[in-house]
C-alpha atoms as a PDB file:
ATOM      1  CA  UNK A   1     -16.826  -9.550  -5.381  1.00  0.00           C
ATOM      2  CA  UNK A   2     -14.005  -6.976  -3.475  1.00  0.00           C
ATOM      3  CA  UNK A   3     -11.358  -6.519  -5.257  1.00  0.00           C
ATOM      4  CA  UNK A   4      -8.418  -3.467  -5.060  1.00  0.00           C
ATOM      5  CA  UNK A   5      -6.791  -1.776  -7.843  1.00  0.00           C
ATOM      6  CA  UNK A   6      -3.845   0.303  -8.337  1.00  0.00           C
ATOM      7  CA  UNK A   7      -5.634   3.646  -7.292  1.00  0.00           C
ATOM      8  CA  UNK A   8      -6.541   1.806  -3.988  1.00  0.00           C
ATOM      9  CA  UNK A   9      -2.842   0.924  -3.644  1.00  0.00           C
ATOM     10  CA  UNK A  10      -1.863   4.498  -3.779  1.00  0.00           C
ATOM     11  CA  UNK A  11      -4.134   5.793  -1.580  1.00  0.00           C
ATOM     12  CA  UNK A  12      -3.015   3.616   1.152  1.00  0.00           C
ATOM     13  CA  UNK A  13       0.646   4.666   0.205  1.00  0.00           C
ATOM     14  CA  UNK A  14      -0.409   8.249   0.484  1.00  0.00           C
ATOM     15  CA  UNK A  15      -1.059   7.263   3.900  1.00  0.00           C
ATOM     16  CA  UNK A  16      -3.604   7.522   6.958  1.00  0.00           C
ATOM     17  CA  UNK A  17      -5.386  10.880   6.081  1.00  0.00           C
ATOM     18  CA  UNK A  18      -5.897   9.795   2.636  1.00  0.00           C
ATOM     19  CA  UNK A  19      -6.971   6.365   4.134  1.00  0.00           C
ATOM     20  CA  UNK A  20      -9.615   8.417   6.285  1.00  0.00           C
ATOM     21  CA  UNK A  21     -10.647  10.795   3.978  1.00  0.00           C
ATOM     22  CA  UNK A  22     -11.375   7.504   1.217  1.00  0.00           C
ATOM     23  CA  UNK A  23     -13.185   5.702   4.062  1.00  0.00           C
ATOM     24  CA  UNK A  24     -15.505   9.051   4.862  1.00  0.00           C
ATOM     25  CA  UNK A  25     -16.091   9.803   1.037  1.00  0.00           C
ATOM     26  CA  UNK A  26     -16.462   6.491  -0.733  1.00  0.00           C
ATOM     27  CA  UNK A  27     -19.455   3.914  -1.273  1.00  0.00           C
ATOM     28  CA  UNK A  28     -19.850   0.777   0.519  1.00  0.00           C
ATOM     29  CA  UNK A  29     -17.604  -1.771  -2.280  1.00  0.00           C
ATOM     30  CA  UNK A  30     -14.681   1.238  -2.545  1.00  0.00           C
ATOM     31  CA  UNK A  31     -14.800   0.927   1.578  1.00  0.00           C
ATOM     32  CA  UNK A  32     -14.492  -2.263   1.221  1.00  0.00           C
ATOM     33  CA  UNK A  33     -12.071  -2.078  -1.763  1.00  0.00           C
ATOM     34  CA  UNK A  34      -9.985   0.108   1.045  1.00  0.00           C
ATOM     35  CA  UNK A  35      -9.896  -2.576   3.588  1.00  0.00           C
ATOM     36  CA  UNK A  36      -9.057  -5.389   0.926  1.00  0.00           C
ATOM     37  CA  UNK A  37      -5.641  -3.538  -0.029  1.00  0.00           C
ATOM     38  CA  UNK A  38      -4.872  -2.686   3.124  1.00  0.00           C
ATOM     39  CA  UNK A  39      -4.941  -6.088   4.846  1.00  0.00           C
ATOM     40  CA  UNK A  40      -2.020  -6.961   2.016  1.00  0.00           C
ATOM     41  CA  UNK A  41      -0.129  -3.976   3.443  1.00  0.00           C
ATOM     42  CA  UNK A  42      -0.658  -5.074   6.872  1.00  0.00           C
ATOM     43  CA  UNK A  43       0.076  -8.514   6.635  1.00  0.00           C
ATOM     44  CA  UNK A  44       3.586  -9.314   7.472  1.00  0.00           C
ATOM     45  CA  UNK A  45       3.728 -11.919   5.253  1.00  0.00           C
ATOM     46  CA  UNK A  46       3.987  -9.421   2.333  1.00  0.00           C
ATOM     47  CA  UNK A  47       6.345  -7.257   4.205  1.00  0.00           C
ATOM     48  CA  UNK A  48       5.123  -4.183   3.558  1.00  0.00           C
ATOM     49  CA  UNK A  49       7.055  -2.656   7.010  1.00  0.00           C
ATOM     50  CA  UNK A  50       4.343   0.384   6.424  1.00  0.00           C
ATOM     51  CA  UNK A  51       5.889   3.104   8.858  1.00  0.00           C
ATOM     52  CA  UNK A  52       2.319   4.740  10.049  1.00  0.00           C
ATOM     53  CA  UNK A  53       0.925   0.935  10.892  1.00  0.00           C
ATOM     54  CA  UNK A  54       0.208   1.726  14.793  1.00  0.00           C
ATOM     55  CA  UNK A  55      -1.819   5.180  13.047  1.00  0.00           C
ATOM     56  CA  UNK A  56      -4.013   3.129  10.436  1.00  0.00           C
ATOM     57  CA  UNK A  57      -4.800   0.688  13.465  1.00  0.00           C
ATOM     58  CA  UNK A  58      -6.072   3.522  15.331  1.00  0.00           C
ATOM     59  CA  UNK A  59      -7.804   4.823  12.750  1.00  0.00           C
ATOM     60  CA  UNK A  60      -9.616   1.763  12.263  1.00  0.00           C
ATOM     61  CA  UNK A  61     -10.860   1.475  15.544  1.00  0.00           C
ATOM     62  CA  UNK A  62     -12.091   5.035  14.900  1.00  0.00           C
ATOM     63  CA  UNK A  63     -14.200   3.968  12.106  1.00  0.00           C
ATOM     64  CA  UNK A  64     -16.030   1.585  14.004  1.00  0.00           C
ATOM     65  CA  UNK A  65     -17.478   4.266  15.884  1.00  0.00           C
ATOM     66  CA  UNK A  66     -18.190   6.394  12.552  1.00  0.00           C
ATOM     67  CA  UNK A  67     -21.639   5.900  10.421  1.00  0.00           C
ATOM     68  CA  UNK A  68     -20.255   2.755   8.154  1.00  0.00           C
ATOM     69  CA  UNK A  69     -22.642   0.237   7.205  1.00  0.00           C
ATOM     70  CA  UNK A  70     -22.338  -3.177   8.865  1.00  0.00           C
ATOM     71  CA  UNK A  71     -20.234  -5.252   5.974  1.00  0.00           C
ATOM     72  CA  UNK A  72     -17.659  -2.513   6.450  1.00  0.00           C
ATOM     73  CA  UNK A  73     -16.926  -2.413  10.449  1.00  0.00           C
ATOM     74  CA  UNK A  74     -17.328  -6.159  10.189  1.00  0.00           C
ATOM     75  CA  UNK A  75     -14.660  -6.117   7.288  1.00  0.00           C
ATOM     76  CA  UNK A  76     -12.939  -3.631  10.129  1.00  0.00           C
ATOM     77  CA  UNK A  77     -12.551  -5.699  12.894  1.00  0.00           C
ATOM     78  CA  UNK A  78     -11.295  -8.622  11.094  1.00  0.00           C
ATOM     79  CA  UNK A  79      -8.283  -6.145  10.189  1.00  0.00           C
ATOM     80  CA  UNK A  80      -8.209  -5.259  13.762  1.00  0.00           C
ATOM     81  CA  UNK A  81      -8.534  -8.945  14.897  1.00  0.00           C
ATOM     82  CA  UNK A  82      -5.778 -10.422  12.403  1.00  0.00           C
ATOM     83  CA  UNK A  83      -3.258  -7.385  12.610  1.00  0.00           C
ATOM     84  CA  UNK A  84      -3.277  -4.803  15.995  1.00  0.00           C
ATOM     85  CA  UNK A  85      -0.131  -6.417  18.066  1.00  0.00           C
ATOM     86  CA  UNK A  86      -0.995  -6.340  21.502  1.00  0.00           C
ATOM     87  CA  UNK A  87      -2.941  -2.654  21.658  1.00  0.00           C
ATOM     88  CA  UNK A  88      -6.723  -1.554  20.732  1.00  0.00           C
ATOM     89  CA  UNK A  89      -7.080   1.518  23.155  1.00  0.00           C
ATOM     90  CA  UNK A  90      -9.735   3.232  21.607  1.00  0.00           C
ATOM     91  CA  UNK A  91     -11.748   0.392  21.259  1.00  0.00           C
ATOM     92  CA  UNK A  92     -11.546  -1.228  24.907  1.00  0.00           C
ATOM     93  CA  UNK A  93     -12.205   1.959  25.898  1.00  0.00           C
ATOM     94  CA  UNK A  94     -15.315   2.612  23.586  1.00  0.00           C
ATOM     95  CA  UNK A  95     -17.168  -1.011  23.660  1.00  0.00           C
ATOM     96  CA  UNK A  96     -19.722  -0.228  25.075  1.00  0.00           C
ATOM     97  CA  UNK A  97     -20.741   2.304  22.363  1.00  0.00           C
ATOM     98  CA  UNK A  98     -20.209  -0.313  19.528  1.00  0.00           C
ATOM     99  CA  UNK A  99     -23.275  -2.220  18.142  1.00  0.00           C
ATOM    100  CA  UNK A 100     -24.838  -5.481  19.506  1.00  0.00           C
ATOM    101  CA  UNK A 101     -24.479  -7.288  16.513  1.00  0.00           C
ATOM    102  CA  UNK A 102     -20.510  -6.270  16.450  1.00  0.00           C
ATOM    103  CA  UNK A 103     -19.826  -6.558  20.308  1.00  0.00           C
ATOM    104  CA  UNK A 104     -18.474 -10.113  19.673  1.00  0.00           C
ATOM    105  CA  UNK A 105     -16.164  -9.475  17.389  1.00  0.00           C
ATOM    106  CA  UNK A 106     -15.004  -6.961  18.944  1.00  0.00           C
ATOM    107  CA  UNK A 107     -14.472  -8.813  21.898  1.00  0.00           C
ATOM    108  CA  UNK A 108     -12.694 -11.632  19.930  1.00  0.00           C
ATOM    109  CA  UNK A 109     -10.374  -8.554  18.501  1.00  0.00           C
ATOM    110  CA  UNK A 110      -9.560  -7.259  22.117  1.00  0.00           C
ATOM    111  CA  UNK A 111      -8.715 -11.002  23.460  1.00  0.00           C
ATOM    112  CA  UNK A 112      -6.474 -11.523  20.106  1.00  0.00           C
ATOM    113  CA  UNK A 113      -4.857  -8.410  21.711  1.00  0.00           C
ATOM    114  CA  UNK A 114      -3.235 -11.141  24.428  1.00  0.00           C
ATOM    115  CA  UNK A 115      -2.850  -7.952  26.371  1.00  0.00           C
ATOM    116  CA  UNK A 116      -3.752  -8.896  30.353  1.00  0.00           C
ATOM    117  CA  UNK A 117      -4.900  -4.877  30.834  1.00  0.00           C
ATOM    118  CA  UNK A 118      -8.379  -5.640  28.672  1.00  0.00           C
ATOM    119  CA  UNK A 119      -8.950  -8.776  31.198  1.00  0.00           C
ATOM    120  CA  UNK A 120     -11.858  -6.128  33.404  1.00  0.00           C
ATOM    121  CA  UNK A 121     -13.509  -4.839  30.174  1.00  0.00           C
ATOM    122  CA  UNK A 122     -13.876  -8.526  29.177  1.00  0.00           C
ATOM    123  CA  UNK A 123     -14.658  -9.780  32.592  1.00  0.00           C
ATOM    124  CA  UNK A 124     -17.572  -7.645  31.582  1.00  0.00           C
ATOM    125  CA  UNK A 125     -19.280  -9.658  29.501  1.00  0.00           C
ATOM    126  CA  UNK A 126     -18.655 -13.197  30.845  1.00  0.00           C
ATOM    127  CA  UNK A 127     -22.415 -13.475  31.879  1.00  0.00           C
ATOM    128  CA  UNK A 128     -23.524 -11.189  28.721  1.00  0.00           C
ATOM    129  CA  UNK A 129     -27.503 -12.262  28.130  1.00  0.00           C
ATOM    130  CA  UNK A 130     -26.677 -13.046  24.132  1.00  0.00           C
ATOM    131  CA  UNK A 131     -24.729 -16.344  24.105  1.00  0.00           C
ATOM    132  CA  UNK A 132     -22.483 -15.262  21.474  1.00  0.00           C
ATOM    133  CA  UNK A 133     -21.515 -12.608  23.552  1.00  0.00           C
ATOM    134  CA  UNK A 134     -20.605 -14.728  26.356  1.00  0.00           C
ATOM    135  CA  UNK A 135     -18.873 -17.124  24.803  1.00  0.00           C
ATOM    136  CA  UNK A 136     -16.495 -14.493  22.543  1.00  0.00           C
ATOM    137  CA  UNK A 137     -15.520 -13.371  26.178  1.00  0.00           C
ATOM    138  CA  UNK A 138     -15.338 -16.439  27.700  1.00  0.00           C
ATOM    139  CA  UNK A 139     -12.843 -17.648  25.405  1.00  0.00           C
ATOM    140  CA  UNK A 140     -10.416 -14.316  25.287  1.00  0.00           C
ATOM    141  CA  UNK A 141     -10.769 -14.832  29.246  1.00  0.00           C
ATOM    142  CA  UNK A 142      -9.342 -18.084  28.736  1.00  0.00           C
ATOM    143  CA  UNK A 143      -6.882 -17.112  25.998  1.00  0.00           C
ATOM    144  CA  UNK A 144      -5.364 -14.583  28.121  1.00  0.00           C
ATOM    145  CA  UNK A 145      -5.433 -16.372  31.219  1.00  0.00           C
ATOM    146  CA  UNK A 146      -2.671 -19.038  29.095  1.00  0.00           C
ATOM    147  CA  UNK A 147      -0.739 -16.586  27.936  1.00  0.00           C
ATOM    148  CA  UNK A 148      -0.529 -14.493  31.241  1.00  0.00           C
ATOM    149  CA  UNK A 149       0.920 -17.982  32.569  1.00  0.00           C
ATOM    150  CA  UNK A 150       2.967 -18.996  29.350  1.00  0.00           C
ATOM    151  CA  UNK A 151       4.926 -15.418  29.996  1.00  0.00           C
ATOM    152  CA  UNK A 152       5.653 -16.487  33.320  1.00  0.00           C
ATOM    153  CA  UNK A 153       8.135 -19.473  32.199  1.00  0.00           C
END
């Protein structure tokens, strides 16, 4: 079982180097202790209003890139999928580096992006040989194909 405590809570409120620093230094449960608290502070429901939120999404793209084990970037990109607004730079422009088992999600993160500019990188892997694959892109296609023509009203 995850679960945060105080001294989790203060590291994110120390903000994104001490965020990075945790997530390079700790074990796999702290990690995921890390990621626990901050999807609280990212959530607008809570209204956190943290003022470095576009610089902890960034650095969370980072760390799917860095040597974390799986549960973590999967625990990553659901932060990423639920929270980034309409921008995941680093990551569009890194996908190809991320693993096969994780190329999915973070297709499904990009498309949650309803951002028209990611529409070539996902175009990309429309006729992906593992289904899952596919389909994740197949179905941001077709999200952002709606909204494209919902802005147009």
């Amino acid at each position: 079982m995850i679960i945060y405590t105080k001294k989790h809570e203060d590291i994110v409120n120390r903000g994104v180097d001490a965020i990075d620093e945790f997530l390079k230094s700790s074990n796999v449960d702290e990690k995921r202790s890390i990621l626990f608290c901050l999807d609280k502070y990212l959530d607008p429901y809570f209204e956190y209003d943290l003022p470095y939120f576009d610089k902890v999404i960034v650095l969370l793209e980072k760390h799917l890139f860095e040597n974390h084990e799986k549960e973590v970037k999967e625990e990553i990109l659901k932060l990423l999928a639920g929270y980034s607004e309409d921008s995941l730079e680093y990551l569009a422009e890194r996908i190809e580096f991320i693993e096969s088992e994780l190329l999915a999600d973070a297709i499904y993160a990009l498309g949650l992006t309803f951002n028209v500019k990611y529409v070539p990188i996902l175009s990309r892997y429309e006729n992906h040989e593992h289904t899952n694959v596919r389909n994740a892109a197949k179905v941001a296609l077709s999200e952002l194909s709606k909204s494209k023509h919902d802005t147009k009203k």
